[in-house]
ModelCIF file with pLDDT and N, C-alpha, C, O atoms, coordinates in Angstrom:
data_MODEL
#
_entry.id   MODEL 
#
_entity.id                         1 
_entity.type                       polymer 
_entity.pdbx_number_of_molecules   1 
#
_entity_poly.entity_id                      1 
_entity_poly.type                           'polypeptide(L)' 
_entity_poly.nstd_linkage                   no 
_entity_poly.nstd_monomer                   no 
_entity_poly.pdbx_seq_one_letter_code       
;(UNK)(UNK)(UNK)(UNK)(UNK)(UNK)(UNK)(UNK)(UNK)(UNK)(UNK)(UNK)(UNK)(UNK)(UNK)(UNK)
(UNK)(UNK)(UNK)(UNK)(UNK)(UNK)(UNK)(UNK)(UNK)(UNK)(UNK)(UNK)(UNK)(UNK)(UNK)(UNK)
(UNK)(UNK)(UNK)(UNK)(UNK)(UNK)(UNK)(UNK)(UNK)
;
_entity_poly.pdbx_seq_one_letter_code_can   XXXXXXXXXXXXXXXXXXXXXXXXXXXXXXXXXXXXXXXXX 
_entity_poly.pdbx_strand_id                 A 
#
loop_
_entity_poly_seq.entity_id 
_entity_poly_seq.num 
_entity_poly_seq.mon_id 
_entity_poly_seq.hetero 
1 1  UNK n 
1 2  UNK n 
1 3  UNK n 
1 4  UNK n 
1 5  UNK n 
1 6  UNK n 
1 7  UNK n 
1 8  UNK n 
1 9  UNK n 
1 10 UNK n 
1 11 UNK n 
1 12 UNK n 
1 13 UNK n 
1 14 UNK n 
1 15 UNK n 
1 16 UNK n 
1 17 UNK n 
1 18 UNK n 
1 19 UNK n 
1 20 UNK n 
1 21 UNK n 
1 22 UNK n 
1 23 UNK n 
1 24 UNK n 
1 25 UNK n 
1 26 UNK n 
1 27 UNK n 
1 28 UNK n 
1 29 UNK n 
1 30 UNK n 
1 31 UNK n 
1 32 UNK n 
1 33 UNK n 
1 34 UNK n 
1 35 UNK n 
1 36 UNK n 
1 37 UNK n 
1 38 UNK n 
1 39 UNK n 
1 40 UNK n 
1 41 UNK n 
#
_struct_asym.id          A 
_struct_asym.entity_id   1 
#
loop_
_ma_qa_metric.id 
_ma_qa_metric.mode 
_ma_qa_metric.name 
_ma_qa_metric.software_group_id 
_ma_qa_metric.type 
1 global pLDDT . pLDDT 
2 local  pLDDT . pLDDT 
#
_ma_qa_metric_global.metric_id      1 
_ma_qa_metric_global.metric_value   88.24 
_ma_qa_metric_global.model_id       1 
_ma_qa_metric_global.ordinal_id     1 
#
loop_
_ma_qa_metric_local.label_asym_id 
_ma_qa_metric_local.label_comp_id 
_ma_qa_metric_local.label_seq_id 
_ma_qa_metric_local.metric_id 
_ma_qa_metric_local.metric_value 
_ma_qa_metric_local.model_id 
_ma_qa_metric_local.ordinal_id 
A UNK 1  2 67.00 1 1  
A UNK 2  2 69.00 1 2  
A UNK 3  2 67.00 1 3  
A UNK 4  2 71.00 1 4  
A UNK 5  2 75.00 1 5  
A UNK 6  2 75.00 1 6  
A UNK 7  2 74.00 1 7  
A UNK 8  2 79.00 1 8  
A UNK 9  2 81.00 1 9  
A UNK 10 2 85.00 1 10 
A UNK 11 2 88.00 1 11 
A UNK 12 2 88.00 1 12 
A UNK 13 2 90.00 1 13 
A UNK 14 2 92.00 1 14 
A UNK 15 2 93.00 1 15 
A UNK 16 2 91.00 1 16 
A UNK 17 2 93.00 1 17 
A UNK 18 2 95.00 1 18 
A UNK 19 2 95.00 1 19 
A UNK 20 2 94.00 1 20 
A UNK 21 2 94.00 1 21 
A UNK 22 2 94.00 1 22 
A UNK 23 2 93.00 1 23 
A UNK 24 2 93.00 1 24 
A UNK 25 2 92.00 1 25 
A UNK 26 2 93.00 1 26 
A UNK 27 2 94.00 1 27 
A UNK 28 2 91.00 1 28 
A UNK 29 2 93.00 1 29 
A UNK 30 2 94.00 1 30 
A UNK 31 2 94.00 1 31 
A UNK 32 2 92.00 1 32 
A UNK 33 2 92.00 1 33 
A UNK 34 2 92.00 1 34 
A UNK 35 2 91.00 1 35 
A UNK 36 2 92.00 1 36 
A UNK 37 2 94.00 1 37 
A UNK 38 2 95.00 1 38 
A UNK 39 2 94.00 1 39 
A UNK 40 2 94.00 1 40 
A UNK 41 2 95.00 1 41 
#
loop_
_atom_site.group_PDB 
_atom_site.id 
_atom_site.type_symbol 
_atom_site.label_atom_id 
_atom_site.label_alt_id 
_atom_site.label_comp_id 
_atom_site.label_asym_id 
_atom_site.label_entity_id 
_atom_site.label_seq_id 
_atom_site.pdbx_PDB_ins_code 
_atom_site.Cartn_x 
_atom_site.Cartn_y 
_atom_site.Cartn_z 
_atom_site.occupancy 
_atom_site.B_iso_or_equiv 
_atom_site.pdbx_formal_charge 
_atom_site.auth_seq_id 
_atom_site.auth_comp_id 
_atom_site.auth_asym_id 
_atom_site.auth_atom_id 
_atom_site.pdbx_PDB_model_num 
ATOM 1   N N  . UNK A 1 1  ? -23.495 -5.577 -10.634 1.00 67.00 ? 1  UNK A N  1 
ATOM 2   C CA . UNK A 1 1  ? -22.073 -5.667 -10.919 1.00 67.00 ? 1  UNK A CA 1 
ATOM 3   C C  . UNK A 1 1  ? -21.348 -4.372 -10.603 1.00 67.00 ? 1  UNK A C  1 
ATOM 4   O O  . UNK A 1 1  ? -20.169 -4.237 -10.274 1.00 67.00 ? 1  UNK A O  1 
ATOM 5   N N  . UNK A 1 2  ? -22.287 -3.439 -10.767 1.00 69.00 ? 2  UNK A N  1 
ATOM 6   C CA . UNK A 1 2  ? -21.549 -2.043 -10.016 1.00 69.00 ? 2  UNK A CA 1 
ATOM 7   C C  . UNK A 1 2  ? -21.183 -2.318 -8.949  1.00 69.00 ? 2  UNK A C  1 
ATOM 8   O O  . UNK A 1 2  ? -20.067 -1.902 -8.637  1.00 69.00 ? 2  UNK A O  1 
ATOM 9   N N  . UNK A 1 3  ? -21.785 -2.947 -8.173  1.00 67.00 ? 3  UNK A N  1 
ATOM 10  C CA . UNK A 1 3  ? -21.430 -2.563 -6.464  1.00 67.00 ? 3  UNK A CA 1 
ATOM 11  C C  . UNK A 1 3  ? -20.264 -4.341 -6.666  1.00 67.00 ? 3  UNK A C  1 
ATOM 12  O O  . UNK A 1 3  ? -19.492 -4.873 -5.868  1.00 67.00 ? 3  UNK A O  1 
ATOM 13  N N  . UNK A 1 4  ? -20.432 -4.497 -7.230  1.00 71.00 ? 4  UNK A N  1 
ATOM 14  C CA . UNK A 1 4  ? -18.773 -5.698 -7.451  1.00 71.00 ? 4  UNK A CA 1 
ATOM 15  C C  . UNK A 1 4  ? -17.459 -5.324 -7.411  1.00 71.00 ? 4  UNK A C  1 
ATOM 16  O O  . UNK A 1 4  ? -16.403 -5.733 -6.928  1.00 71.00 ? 4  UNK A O  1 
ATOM 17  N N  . UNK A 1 5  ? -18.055 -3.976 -8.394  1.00 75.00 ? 5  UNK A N  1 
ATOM 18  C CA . UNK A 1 5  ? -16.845 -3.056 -8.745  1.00 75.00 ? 5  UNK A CA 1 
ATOM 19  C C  . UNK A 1 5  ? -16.633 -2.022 -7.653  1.00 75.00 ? 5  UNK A C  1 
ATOM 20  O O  . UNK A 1 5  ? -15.495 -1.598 -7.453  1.00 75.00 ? 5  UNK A O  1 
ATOM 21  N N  . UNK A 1 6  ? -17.482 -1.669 -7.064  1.00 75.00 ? 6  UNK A N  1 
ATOM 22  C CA . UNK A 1 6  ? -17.369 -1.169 -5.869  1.00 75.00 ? 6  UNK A CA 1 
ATOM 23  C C  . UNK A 1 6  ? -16.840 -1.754 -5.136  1.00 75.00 ? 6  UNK A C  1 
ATOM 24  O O  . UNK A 1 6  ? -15.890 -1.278 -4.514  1.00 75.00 ? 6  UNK A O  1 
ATOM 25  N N  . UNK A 1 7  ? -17.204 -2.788 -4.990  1.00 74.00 ? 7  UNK A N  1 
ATOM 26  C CA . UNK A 1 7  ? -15.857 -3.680 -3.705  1.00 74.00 ? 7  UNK A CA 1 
ATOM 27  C C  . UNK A 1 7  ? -14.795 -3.573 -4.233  1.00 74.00 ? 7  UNK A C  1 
ATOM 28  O O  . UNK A 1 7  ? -13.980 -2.906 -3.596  1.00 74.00 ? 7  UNK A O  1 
ATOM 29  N N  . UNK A 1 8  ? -14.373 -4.100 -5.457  1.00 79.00 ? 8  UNK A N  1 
ATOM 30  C CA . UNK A 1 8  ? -13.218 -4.604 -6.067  1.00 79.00 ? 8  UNK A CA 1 
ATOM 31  C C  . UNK A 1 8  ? -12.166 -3.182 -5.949  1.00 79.00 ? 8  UNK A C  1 
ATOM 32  O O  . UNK A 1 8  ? -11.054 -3.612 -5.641  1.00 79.00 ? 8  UNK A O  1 
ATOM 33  N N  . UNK A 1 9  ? -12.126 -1.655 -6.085  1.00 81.00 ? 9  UNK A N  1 
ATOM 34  C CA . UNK A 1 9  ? -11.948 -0.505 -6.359  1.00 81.00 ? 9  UNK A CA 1 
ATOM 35  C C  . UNK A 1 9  ? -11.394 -0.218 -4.751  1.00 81.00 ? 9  UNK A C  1 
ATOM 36  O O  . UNK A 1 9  ? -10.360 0.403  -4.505  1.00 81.00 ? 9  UNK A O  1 
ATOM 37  N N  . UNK A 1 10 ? -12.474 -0.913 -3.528  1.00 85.00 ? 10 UNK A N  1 
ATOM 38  C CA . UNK A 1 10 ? -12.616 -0.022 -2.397  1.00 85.00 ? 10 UNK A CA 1 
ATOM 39  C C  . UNK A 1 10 ? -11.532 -0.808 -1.922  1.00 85.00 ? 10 UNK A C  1 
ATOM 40  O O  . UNK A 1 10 ? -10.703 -0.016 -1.475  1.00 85.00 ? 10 UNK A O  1 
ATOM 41  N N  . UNK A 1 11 ? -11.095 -2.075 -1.788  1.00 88.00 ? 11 UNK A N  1 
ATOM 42  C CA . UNK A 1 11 ? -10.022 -2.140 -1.455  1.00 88.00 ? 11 UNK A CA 1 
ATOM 43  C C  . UNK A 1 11 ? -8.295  -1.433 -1.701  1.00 88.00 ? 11 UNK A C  1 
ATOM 44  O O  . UNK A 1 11 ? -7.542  -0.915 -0.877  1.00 88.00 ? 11 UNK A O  1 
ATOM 45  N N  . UNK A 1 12 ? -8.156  -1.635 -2.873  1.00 88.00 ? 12 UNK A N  1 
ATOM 46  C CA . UNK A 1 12 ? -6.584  -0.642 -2.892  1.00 88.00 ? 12 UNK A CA 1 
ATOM 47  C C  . UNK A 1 12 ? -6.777  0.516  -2.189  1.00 88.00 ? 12 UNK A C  1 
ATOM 48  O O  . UNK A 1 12 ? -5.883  0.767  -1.380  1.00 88.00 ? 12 UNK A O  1 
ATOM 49  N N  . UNK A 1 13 ? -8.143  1.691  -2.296  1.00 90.00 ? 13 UNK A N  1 
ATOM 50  C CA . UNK A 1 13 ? -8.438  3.272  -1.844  1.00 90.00 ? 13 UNK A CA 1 
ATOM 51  C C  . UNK A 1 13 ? -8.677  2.507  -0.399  1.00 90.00 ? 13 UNK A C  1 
ATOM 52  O O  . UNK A 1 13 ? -9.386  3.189  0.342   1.00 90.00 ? 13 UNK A O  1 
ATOM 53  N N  . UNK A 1 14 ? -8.351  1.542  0.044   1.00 92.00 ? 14 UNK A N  1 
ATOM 54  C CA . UNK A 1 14 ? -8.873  1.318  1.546   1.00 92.00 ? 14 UNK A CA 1 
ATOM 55  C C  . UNK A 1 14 ? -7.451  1.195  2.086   1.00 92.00 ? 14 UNK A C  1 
ATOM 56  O O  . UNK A 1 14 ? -7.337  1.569  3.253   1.00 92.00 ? 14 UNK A O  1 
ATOM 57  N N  . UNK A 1 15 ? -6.517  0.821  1.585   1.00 93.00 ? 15 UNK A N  1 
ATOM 58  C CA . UNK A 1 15 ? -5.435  0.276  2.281   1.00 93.00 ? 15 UNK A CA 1 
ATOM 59  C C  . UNK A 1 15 ? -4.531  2.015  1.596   1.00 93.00 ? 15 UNK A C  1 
ATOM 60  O O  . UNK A 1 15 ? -3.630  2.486  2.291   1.00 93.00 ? 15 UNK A O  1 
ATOM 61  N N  . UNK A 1 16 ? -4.862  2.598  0.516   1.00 91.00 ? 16 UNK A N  1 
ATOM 62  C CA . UNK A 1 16 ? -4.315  4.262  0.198   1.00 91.00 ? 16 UNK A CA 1 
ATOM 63  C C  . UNK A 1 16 ? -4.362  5.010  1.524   1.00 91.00 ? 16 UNK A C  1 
ATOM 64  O O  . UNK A 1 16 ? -3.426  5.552  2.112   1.00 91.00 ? 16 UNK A O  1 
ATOM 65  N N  . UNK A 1 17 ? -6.067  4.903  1.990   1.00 93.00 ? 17 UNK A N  1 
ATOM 66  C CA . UNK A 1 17 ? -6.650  5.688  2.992   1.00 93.00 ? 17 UNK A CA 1 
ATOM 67  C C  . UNK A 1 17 ? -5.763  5.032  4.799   1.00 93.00 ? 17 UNK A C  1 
ATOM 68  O O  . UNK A 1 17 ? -5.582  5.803  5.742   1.00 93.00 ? 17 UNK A O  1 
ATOM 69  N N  . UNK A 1 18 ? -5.479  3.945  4.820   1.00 95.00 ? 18 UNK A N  1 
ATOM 70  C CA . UNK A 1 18 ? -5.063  3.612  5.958   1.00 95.00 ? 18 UNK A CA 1 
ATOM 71  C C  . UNK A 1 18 ? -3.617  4.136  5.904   1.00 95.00 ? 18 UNK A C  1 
ATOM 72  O O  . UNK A 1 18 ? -3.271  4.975  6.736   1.00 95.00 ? 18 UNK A O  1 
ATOM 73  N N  . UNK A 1 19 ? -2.804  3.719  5.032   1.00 95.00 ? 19 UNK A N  1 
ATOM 74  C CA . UNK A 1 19 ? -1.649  4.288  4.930   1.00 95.00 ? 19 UNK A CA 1 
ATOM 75  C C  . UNK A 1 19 ? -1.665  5.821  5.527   1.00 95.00 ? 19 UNK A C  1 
ATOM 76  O O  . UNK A 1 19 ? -1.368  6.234  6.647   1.00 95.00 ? 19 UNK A O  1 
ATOM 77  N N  . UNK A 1 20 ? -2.032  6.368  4.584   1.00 94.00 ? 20 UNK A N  1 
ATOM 78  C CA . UNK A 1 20 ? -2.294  8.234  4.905   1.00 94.00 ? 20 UNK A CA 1 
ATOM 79  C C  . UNK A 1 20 ? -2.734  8.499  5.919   1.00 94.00 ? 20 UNK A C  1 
ATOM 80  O O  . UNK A 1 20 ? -2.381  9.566  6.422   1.00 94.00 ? 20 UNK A O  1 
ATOM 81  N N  . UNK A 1 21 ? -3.640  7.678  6.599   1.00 94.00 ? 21 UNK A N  1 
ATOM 82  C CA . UNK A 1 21 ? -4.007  7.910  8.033   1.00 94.00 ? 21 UNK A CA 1 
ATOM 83  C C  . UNK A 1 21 ? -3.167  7.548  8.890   1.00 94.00 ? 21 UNK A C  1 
ATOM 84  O O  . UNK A 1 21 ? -3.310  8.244  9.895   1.00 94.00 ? 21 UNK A O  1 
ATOM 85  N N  . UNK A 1 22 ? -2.391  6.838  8.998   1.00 94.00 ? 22 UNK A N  1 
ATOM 86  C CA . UNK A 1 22 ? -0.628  6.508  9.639   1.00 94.00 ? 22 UNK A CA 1 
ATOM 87  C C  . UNK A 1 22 ? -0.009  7.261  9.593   1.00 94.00 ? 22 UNK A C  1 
ATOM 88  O O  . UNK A 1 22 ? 0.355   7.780  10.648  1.00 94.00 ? 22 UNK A O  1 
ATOM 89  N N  . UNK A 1 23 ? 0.472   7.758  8.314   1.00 93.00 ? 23 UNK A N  1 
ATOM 90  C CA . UNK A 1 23 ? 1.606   8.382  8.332   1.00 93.00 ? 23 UNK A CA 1 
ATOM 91  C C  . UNK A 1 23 ? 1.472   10.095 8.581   1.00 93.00 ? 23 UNK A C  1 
ATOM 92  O O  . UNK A 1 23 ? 0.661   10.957 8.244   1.00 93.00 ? 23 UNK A O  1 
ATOM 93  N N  . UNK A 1 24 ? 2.963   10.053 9.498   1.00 93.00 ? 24 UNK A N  1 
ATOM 94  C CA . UNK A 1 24 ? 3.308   11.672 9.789   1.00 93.00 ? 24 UNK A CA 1 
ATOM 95  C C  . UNK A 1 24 ? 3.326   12.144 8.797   1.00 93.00 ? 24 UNK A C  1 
ATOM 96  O O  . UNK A 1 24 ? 2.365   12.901 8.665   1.00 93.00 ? 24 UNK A O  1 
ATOM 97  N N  . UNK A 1 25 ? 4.046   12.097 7.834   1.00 92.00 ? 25 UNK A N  1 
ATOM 98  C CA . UNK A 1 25 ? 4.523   12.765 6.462   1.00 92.00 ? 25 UNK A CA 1 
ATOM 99  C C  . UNK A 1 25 ? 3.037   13.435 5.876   1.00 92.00 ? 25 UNK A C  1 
ATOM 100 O O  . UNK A 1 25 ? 2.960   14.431 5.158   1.00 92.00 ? 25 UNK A O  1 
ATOM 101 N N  . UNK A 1 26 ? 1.888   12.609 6.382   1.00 93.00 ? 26 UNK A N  1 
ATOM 102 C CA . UNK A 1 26 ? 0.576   13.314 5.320   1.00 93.00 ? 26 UNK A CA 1 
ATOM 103 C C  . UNK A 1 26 ? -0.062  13.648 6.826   1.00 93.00 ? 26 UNK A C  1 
ATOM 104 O O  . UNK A 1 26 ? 0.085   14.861 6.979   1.00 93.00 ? 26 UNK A O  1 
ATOM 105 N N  . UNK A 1 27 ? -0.500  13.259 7.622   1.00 94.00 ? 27 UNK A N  1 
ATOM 106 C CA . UNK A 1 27 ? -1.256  13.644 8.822   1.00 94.00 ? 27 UNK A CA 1 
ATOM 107 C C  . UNK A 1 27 ? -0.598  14.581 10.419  1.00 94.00 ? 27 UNK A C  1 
ATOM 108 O O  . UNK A 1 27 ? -1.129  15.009 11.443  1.00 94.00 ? 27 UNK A O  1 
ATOM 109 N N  . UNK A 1 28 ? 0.789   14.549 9.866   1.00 91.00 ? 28 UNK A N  1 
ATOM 110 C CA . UNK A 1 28 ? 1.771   15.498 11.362  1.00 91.00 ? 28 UNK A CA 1 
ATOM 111 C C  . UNK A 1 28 ? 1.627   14.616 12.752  1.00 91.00 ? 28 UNK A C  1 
ATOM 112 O O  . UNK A 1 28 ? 2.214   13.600 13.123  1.00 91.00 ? 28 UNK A O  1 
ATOM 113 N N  . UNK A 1 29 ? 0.595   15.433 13.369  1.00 93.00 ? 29 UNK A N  1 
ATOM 114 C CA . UNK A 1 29 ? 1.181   14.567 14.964  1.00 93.00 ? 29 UNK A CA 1 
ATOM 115 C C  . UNK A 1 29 ? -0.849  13.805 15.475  1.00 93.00 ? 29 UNK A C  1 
ATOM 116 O O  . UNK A 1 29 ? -1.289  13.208 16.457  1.00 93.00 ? 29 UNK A O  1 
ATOM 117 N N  . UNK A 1 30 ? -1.610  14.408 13.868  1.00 94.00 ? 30 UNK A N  1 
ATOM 118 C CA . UNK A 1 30 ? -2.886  13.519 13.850  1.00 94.00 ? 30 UNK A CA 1 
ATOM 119 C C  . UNK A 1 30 ? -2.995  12.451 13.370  1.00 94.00 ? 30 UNK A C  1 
ATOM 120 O O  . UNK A 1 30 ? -4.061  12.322 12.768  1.00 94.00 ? 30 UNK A O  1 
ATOM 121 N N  . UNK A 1 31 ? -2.283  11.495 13.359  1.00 94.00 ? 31 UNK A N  1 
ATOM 122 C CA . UNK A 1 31 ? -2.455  10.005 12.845  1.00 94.00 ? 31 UNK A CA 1 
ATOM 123 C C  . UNK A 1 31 ? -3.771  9.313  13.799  1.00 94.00 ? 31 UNK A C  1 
ATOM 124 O O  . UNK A 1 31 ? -4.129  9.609  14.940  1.00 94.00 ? 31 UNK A O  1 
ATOM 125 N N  . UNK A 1 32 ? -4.184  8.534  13.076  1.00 92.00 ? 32 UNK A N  1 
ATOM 126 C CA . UNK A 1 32 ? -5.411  8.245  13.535  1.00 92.00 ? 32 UNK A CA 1 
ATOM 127 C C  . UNK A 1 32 ? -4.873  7.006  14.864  1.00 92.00 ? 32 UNK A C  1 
ATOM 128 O O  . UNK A 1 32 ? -3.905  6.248  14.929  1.00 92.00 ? 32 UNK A O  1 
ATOM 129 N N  . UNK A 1 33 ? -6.066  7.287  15.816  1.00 92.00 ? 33 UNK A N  1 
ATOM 130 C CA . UNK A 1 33 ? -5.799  6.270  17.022  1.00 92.00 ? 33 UNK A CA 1 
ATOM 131 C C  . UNK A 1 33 ? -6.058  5.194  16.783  1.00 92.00 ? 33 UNK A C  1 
ATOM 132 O O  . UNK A 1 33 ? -6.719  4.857  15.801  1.00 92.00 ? 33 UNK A O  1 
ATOM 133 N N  . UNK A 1 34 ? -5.497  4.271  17.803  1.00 92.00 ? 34 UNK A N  1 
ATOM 134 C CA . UNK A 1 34 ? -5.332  2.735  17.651  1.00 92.00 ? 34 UNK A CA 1 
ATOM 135 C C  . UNK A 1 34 ? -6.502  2.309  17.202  1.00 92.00 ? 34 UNK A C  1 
ATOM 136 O O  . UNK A 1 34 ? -6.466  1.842  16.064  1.00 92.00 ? 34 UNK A O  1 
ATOM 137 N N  . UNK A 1 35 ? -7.759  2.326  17.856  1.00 91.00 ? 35 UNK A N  1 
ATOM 138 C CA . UNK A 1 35 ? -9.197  1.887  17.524  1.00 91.00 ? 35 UNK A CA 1 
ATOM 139 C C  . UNK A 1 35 ? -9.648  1.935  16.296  1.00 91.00 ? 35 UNK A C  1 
ATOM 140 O O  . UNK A 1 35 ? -10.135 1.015  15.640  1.00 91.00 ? 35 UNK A O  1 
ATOM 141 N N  . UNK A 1 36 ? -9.421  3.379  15.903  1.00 92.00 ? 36 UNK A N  1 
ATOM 142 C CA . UNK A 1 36 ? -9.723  3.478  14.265  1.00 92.00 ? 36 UNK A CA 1 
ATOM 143 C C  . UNK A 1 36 ? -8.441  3.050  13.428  1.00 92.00 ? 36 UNK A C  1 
ATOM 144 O O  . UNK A 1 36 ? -8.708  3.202  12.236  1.00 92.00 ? 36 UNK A O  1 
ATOM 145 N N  . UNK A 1 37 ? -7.274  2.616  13.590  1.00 94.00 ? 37 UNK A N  1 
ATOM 146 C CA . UNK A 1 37 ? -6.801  1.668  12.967  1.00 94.00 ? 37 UNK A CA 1 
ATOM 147 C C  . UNK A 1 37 ? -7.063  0.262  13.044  1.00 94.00 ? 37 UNK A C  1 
ATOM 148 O O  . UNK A 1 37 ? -6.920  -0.436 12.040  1.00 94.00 ? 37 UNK A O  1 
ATOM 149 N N  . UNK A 1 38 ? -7.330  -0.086 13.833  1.00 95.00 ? 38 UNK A N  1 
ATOM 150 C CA . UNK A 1 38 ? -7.673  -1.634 14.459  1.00 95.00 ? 38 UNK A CA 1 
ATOM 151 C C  . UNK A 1 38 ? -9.082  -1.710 13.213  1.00 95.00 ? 38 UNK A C  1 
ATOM 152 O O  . UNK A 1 38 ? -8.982  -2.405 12.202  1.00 95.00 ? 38 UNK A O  1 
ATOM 153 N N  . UNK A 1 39 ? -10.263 -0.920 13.509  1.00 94.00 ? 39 UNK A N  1 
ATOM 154 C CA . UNK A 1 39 ? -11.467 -1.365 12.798  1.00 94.00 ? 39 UNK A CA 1 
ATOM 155 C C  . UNK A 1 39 ? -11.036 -1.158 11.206  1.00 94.00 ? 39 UNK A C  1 
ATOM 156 O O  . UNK A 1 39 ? -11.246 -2.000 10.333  1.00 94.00 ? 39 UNK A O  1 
ATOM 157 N N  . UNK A 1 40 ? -10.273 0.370  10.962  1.00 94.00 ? 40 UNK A N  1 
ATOM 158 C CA . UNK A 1 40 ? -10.168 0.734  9.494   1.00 94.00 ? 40 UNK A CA 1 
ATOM 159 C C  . UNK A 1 40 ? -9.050  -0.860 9.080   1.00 94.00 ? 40 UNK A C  1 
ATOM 160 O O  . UNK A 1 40 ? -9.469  -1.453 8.086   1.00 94.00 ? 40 UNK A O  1 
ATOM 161 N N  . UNK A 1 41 ? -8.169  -1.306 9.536   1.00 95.00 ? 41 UNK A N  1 
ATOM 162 C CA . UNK A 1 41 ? -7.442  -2.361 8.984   1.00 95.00 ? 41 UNK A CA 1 
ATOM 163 C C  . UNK A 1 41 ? -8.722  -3.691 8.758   1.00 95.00 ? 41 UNK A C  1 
ATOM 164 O O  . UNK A 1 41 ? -8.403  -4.779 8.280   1.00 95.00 ? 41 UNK A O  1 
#
């Protein structure tokens, strides 16, 4: 049931982490490339 909760947890910190990896405001002119958005989404 840990690793339940592990899923259950890793989603919101998954879609936190994609956000922040988009945006200028937290990453400048390193936003992550298409590929690793494509797989991280």
């Amino acid at each position: 049931w840990s690793a339940v909760v592990n899923g259950v947890a890793a989603v919101p910190l998954m879609i936190a982490m994609m956000l922040m990896g988009s945006s200028r405001k937290v990453m400048g002119k390193f936003t992550m490339p298409w590929p690793l958005k494509l797989f991280g989404w």
